[in-house]
N, C-alpha and C. Protein backbone atom coordinates (compact mmCIF):
# COMPACT_ATOMS: atom_id res chain seq x y z
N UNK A 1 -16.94 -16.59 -0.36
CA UNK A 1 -17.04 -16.05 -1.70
C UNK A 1 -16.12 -16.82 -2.62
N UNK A 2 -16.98 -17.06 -3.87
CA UNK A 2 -15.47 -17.97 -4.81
C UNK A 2 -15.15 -16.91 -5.42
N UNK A 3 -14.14 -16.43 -5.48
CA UNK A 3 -13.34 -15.57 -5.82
C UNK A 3 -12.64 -15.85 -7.50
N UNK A 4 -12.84 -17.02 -7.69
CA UNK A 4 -12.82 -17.72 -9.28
C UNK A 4 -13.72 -16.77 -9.96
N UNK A 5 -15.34 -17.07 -9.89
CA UNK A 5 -15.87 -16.63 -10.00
C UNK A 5 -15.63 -15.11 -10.80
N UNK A 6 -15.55 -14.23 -9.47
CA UNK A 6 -15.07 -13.15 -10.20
C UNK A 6 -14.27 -12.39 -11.24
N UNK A 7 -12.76 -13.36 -10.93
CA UNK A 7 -11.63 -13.30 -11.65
C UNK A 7 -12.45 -13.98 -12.69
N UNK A 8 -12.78 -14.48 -13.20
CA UNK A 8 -13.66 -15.44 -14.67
C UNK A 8 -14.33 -14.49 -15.48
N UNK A 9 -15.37 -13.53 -14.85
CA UNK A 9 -16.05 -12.62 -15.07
C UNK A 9 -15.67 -11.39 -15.80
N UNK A 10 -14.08 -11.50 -14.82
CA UNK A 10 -13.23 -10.20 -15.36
C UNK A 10 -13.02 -10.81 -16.64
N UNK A 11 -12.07 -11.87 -16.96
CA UNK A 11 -11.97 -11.89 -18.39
C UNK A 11 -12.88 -11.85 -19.45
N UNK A 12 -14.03 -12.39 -18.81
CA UNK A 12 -15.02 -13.00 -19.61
C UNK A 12 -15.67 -11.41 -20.52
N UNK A 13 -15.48 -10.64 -19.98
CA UNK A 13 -16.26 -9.13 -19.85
C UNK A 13 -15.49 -8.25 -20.68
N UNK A 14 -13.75 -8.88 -20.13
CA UNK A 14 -13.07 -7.38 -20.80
C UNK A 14 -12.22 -8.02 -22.13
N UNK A 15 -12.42 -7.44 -23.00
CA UNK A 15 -11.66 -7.72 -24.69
C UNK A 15 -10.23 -7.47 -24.25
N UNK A 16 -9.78 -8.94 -25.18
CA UNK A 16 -7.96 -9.06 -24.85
C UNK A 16 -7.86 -9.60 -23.62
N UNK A 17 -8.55 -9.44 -22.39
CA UNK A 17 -8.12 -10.14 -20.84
C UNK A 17 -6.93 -11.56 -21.07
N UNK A 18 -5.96 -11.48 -20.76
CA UNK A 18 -5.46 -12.94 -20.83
C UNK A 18 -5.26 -13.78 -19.32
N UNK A 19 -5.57 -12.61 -18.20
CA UNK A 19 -4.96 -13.24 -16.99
C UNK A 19 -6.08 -12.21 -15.75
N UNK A 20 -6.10 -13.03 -15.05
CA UNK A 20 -6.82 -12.14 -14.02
C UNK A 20 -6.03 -12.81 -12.16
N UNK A 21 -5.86 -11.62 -11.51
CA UNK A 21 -5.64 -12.44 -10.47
C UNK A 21 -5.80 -11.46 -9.07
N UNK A 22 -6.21 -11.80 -7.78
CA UNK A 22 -6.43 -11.65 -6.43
C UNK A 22 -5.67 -12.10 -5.80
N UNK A 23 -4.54 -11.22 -5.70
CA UNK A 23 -3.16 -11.22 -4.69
C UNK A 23 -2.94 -10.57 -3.68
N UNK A 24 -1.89 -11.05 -2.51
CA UNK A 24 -1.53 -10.39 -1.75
C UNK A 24 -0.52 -9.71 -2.13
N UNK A 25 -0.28 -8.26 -1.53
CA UNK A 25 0.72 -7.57 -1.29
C UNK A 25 2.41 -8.16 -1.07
N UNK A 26 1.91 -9.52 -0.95
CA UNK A 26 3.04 -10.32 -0.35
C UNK A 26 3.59 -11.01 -1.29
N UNK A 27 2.79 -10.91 -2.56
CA UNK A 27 3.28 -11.85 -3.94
C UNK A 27 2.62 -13.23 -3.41
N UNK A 28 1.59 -14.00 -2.89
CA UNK A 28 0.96 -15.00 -2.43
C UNK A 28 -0.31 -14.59 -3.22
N UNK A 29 -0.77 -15.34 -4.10
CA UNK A 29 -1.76 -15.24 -4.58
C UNK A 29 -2.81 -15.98 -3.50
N UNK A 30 -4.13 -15.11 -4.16
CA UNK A 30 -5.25 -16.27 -3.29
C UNK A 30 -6.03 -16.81 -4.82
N UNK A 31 -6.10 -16.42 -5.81
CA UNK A 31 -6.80 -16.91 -6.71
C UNK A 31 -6.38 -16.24 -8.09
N UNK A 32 -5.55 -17.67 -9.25
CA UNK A 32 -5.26 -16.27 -10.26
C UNK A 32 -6.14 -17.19 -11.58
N UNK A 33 -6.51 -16.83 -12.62
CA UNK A 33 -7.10 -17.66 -13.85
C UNK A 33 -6.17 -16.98 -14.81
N UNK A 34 -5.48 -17.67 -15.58
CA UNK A 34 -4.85 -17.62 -16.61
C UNK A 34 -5.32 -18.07 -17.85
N UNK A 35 -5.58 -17.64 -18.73
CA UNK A 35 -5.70 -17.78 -20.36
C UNK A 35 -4.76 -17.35 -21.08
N UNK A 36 -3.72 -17.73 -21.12
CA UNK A 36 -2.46 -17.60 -21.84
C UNK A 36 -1.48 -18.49 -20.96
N UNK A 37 -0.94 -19.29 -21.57
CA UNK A 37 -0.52 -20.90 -21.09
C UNK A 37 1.16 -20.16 -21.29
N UNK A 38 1.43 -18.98 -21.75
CA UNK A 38 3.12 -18.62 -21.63
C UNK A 38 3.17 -17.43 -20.26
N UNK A 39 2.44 -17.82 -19.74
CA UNK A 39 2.48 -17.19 -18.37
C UNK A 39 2.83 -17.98 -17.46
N UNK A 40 3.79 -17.66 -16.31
CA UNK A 40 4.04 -18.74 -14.79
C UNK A 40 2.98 -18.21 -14.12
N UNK A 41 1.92 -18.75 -13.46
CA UNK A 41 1.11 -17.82 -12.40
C UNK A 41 2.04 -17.16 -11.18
N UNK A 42 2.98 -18.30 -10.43
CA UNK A 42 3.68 -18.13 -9.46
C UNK A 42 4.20 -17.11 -9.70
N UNK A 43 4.88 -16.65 -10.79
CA UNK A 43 6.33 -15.57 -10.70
C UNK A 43 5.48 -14.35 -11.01
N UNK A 44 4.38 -14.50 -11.91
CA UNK A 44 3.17 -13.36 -12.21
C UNK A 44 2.93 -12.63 -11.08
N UNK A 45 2.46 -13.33 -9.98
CA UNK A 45 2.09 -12.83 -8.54
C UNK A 45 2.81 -12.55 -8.30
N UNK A 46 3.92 -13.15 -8.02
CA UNK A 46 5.29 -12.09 -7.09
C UNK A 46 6.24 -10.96 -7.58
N UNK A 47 5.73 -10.79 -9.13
CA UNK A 47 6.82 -9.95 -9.80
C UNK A 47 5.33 -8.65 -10.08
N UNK A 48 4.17 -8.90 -9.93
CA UNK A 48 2.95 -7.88 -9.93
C UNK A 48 2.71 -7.33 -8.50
N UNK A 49 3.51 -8.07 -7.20
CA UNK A 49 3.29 -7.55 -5.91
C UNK A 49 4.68 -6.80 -6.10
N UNK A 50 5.90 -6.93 -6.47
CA UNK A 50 6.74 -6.51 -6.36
C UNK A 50 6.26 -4.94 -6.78
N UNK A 51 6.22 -5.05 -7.98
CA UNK A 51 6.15 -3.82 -8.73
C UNK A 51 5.29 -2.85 -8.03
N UNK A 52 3.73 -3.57 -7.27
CA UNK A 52 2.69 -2.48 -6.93
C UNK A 52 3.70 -2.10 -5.42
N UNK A 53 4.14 -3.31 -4.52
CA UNK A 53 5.31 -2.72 -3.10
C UNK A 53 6.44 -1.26 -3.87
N UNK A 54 7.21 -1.51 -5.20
CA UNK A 54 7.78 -0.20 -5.33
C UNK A 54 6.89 0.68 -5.87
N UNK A 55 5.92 1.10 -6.52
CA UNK A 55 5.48 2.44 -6.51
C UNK A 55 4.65 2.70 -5.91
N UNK A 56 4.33 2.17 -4.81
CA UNK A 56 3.50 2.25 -3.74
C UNK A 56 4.67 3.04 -2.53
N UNK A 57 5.75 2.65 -2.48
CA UNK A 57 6.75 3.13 -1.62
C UNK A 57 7.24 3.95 -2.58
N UNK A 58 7.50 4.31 -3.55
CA UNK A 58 7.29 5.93 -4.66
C UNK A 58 6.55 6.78 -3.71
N UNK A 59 5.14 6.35 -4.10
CA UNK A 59 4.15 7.14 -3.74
C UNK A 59 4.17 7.54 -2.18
N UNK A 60 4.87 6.92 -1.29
CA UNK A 60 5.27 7.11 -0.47
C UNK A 60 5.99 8.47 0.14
N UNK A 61 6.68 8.30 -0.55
CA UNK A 61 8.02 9.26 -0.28
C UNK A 61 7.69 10.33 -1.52
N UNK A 62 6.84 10.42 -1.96
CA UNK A 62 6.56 11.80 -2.41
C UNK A 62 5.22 12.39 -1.37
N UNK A 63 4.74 11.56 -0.94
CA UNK A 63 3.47 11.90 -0.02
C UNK A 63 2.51 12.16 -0.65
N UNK A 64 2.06 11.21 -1.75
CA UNK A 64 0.87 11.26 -2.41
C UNK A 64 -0.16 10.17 -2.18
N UNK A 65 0.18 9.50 -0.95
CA UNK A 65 -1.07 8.84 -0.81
C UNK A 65 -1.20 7.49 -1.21
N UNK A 66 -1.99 6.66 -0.72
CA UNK A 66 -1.90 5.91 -1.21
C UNK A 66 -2.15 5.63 -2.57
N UNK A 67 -1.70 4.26 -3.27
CA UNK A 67 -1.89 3.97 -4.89
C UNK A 67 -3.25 3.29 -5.01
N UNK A 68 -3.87 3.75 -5.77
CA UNK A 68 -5.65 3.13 -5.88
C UNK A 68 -5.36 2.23 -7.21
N UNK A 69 -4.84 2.42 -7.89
CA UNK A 69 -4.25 2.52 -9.63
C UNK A 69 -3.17 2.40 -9.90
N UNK A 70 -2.60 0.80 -10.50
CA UNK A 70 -1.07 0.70 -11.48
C UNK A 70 -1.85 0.48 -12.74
N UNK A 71 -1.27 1.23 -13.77
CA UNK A 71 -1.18 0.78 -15.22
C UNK A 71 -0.16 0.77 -15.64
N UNK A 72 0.71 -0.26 -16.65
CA UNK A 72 1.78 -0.36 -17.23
C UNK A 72 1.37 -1.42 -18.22
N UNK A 73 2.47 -0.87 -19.71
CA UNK A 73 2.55 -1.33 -21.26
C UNK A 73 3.80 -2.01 -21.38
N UNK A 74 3.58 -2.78 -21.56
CA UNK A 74 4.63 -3.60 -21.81
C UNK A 74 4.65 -3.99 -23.47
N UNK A 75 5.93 -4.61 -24.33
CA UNK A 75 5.26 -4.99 -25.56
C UNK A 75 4.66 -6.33 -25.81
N UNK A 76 4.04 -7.01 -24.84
CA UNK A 76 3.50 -8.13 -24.68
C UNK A 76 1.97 -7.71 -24.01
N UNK A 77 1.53 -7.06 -23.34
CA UNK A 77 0.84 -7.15 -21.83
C UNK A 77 0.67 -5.50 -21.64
N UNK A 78 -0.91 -5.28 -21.63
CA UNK A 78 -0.71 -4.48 -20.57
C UNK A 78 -1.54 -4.34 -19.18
N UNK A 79 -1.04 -3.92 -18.23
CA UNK A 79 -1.95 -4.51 -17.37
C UNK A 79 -2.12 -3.73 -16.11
N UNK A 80 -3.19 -3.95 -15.67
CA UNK A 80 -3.75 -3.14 -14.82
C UNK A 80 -4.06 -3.56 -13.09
N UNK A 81 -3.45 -2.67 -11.87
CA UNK A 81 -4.17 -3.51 -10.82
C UNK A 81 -4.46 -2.24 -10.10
N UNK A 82 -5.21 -2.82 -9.01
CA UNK A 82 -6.19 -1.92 -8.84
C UNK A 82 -6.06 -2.53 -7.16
N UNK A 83 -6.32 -1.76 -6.38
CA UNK A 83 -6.35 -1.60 -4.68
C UNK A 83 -7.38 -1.80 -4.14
N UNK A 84 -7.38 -3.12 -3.48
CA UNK A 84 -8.46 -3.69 -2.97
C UNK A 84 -8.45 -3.64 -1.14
N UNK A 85 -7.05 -3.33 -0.51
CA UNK A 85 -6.68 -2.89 0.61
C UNK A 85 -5.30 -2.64 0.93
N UNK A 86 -4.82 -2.29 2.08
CA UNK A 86 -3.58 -2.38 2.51
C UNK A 86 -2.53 -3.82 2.15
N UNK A 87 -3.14 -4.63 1.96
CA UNK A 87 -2.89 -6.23 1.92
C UNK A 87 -2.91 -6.76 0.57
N UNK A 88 -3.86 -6.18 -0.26
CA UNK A 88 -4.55 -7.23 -1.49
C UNK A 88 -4.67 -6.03 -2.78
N UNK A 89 -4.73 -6.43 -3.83
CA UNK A 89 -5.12 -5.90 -4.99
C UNK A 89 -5.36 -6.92 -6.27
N UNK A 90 -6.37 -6.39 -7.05
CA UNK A 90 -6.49 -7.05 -7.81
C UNK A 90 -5.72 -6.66 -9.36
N UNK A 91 -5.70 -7.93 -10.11
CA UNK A 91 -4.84 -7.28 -11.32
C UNK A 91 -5.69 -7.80 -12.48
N UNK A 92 -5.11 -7.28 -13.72
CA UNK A 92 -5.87 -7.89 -14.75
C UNK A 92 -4.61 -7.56 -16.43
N UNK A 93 -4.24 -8.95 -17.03
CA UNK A 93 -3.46 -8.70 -17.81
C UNK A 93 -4.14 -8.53 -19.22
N UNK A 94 -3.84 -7.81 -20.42
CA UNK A 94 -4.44 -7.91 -21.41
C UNK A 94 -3.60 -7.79 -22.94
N UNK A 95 -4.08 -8.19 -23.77
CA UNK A 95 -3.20 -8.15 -25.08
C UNK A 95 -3.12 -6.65 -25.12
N UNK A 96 -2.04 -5.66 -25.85
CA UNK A 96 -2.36 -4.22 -25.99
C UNK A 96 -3.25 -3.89 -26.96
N UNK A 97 -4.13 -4.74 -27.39
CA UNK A 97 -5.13 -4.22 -28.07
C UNK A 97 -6.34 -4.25 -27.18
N UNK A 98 -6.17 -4.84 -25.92
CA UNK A 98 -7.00 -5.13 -25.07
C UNK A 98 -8.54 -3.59 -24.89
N UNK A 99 -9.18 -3.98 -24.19
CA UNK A 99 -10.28 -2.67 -23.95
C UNK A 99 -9.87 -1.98 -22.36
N UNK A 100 -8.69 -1.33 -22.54
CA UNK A 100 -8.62 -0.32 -21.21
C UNK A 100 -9.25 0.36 -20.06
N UNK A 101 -10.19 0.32 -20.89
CA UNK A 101 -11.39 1.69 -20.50
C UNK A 101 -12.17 0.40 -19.52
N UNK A 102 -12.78 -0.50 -20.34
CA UNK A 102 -13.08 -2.11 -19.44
C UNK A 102 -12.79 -2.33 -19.21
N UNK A 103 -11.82 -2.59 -18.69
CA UNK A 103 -10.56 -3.26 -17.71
C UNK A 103 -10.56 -2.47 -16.30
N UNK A 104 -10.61 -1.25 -16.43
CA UNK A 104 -10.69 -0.40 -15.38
C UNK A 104 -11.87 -0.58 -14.60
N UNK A 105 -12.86 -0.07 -14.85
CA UNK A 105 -14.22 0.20 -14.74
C UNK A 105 -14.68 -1.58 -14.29
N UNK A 106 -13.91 -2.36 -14.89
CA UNK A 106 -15.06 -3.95 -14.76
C UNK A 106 -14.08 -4.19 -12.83
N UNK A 107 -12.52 -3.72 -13.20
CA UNK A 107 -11.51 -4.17 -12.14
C UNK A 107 -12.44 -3.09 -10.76
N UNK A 108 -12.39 -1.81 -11.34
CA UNK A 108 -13.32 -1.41 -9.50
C UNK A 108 -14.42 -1.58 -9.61
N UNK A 109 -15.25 -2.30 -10.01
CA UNK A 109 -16.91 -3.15 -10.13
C UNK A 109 -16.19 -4.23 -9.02
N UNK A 110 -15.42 -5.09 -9.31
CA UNK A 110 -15.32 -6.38 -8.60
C UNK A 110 -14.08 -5.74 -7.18
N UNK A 111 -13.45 -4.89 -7.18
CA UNK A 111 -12.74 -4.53 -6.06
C UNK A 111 -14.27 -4.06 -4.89
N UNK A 112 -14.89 -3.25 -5.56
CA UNK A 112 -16.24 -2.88 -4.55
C UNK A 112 -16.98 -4.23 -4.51
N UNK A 113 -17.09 -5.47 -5.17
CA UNK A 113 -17.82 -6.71 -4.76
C UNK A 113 -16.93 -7.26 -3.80
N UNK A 114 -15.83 -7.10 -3.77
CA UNK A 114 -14.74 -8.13 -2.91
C UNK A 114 -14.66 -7.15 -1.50
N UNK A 115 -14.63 -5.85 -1.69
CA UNK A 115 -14.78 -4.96 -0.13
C UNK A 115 -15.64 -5.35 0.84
N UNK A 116 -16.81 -5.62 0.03
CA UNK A 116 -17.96 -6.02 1.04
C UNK A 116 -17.87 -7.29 1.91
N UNK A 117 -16.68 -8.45 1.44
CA UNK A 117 -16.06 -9.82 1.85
C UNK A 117 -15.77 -9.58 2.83
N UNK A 118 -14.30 -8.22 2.89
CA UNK A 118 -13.50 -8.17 3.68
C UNK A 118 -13.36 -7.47 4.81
């Protein structure tokens, strides 16, 4: 599967998208597309695995299960990732004027295309 592809789609689809990416849990990306050139991809991935590893271990220790869903606003970015397995999730960054509601909805469209991969 080209996994470009998808991540392309995501932006292409959702208003504001500036970044799309298919990471590991491990901060190791497998595929990220950037449209916004003041982004590092490298530190993107490992500081978006970081964040989903702590409230995932939140969610932990309250015993709510696993996290299907991060959203966070930043005043740059806001951005969304979404649980593609124990291992992987996908993310998607957007201007805050971005389309939320699309972002969501387009991110578990392509998490259920990428399940069927894995």
């Amino acid at each position: 599967m080209d996994y470009k592809v998808i991540l392309q789609g995501l932006l292409d689809k959702v208003t504001g998208a500036v970044a799309a990416s298919f990471c590991g849990t491990d901060g190791i990306g497998v595929e990220t597309i950037f449209n916004d050139q003041q982004i590092d991809p490298l530190m993107a991935e490992v500081e978006l695995a970081t964040a989903y590893k702590v409230v995932t271990e939140v969610a932990r220790h309250l015993e709510a299960g696993d996290i299907q869903e991060l959203i966070f606003e930043t005043q740059i970015y806001l951005v969304v990732l979404e649980r593609l397995s124990a291992d992987y999730f996908l993310s998607l960054m957007l201007k805050p004027t971005g389309n939320l509601g699309r972002a969501r909805l387009e991110l578990k469209r392509a998490v259920g295309e990428l399940s069927h991969e894995m």
